[in-house]
Protein backbone atom coordinates (compact mmCIF):
# COMPACT_ATOMS: atom_id res chain seq x y z
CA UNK A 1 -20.83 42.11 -51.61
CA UNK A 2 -18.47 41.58 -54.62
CA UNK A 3 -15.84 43.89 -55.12
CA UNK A 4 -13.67 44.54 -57.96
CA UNK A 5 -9.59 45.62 -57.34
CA UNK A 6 -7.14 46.81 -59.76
CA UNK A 7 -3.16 45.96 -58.70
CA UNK A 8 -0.98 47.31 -60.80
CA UNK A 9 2.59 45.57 -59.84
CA UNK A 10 5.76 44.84 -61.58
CA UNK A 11 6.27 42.00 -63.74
CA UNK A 12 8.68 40.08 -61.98
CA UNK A 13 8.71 36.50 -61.26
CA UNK A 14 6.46 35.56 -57.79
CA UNK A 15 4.47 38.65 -57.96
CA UNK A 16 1.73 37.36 -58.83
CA UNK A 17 2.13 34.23 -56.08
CA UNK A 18 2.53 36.91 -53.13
CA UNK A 19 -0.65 38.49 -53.59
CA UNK A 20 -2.30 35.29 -54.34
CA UNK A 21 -0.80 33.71 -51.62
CA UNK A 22 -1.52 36.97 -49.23
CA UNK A 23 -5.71 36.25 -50.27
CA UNK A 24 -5.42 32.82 -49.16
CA UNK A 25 -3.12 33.41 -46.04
CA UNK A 26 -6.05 35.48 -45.03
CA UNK A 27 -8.60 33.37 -45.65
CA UNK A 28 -10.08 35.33 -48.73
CA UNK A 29 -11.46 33.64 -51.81
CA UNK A 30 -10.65 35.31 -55.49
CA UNK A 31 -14.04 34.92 -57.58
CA UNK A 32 -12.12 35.75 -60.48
CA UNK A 33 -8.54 36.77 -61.59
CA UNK A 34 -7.28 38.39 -64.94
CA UNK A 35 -3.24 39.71 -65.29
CA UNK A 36 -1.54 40.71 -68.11
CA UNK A 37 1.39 42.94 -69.25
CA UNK A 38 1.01 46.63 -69.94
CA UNK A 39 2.83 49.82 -70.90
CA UNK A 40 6.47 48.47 -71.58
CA UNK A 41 5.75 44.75 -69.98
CA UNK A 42 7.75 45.48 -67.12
CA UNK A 43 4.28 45.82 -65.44
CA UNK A 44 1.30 43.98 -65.02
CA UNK A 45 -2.27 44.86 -64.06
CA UNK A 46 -4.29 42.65 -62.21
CA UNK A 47 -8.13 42.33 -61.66
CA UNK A 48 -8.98 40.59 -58.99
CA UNK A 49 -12.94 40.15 -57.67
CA UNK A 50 -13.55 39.12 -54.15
CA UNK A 51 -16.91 39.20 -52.09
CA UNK A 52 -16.49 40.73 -48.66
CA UNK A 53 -17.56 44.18 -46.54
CA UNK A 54 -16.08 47.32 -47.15
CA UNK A 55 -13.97 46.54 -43.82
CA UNK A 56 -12.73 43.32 -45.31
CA UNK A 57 -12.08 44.73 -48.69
CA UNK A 58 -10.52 47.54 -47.35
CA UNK A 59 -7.84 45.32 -45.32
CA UNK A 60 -6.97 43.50 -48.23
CA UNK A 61 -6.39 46.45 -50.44
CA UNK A 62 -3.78 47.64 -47.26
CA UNK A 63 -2.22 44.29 -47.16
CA UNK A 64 -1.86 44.70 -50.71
CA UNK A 65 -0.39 47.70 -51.12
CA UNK A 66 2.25 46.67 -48.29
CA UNK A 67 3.65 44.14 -51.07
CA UNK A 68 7.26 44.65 -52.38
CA UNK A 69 6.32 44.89 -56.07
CA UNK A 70 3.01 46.26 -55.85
CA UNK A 71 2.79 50.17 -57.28
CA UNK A 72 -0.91 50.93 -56.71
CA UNK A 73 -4.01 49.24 -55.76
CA UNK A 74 -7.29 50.79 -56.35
CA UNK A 75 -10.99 49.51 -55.52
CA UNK A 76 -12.97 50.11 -58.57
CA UNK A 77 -16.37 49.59 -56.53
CA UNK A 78 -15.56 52.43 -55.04
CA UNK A 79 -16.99 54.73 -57.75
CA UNK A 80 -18.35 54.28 -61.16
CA UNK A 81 -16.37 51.99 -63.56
CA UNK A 82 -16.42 49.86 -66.31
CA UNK A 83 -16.43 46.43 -65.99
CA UNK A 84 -16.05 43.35 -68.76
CA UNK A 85 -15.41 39.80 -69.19
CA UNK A 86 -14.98 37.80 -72.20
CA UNK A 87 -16.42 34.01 -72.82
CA UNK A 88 -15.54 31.47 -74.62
CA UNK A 89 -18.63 28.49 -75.12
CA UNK A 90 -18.91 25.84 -77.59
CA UNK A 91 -21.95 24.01 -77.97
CA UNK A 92 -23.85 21.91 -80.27
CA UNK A 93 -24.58 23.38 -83.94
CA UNK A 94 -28.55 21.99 -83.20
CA UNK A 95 -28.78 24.28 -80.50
CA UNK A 96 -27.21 27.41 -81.72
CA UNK A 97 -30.84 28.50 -82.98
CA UNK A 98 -33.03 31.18 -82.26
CA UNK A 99 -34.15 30.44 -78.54
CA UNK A 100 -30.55 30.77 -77.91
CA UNK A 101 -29.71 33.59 -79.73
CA UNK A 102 -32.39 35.76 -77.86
CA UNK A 103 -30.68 34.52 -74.24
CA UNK A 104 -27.87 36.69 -75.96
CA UNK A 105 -29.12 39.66 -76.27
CA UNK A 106 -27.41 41.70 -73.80
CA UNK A 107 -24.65 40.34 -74.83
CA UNK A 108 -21.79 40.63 -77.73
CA UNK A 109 -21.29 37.75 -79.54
CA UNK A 110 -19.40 36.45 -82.97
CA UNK A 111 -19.11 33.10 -83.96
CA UNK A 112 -15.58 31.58 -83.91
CA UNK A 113 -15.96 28.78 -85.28
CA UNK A 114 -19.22 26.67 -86.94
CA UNK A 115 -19.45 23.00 -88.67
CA UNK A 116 -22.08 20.64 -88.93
CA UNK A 117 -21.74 19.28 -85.45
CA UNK A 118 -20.29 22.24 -82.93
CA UNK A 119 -20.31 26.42 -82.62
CA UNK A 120 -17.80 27.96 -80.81
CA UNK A 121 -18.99 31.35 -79.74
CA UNK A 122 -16.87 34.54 -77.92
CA UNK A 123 -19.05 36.22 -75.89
CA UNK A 124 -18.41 39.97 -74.58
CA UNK A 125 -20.71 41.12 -71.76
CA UNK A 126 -20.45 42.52 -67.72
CA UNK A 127 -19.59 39.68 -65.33
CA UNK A 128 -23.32 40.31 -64.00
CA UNK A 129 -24.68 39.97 -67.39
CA UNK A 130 -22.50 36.90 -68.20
CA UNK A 131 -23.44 34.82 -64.95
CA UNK A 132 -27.17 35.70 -65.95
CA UNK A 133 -26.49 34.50 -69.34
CA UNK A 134 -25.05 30.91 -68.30
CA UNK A 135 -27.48 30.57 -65.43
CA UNK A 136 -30.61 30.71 -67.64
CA UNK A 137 -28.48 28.13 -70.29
CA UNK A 138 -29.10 25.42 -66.47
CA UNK A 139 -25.56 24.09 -67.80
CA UNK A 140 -26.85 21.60 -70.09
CA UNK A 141 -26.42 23.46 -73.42
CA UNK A 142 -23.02 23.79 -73.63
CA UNK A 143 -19.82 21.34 -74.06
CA UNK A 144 -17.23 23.29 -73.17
CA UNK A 145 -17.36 27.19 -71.36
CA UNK A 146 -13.99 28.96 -70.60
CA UNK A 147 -14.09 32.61 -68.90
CA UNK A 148 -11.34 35.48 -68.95
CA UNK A 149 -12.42 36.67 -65.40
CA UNK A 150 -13.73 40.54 -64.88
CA UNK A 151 -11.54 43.21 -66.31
CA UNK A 152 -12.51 46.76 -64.85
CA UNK A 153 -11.10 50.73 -65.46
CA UNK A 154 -12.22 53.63 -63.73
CA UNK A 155 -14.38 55.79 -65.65
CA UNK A 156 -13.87 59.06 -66.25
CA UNK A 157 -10.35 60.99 -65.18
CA UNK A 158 -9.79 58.54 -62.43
CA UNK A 159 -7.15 56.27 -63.54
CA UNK A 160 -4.74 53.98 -62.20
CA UNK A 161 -1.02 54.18 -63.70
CA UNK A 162 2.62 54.58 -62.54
């Protein structure tokens, strides 16, 4: 089952390589990873999917949290949250048409960029949604595809912060 985990740790150099390094020590696979500064950029949040059982997911998120620079580790599966990944796809301008445009349409998209030859599309949508999205495209209608990875927040008053 895939499972979504929010690490918030502090922005320090080889933070991010211990946790990485602590998935594949145990033999864990990351589906997909997003980090970036927040609050004063002396810390980082981190999404990380994985697929595993509640057991397995649950081990990781102690081995996590027994990390020198990690502050909090929450699974967002856990409960309801919000979850969102961003795409980046460029394709041929002959294809961009209206067969394609309805394989978006639980999705947000804007055009980036559009000449005679290529589109460049940015593409907002859930993880689920997006892998549904490129799946029905069989790979063969696009040049170039580059994903953000899943970011997720707790809904409601549930939060995750210092």
């Amino acid at each position: 089952m895939k499972r979504t985990l929010a690490v918030l740790i502090e922005n320090k150099p080889g933070a991010l390589a211990r946790i990485v390094g602590l998935f594949h020590q145990r033999g864990y696979n990351i589906d997909s990873l997003n980090v970036a500064p927040v609050f004063d950029g002396s810390y980082s949040r981190m999404t990380v999917t994985t697929r595993g059982t509640e057991n397995v997911v649950e081990q990781i998120t102690k081995q996590i949290n027994k990390l020198i620079d990690v502050i909090k580790v929450s699974d967002l599966t856990e409960g309801s949250h919000h979850e969102i990944e961003y795409v980046l796809i460029k394709l041929f301008n002959k294809q961009f048409n209206q067969t394609f445009k309805r394989k978006l349409k639980n999705l947000e998209f804007q055009v980036i960029e559009q000449d005679n030859s290529i589109v460049v599309l940015g593409i907002t949508g859930s993880s689920a949604s997006v892998d549904s999205f490129l799946k029905a495209l069989n790979n063969k209608s696009f040049i170039e595809v580059s994903r953000s990875g899943c970011m997720g927040m707790h809904k409601s008053e549930k939060h995750l912060t210092i």
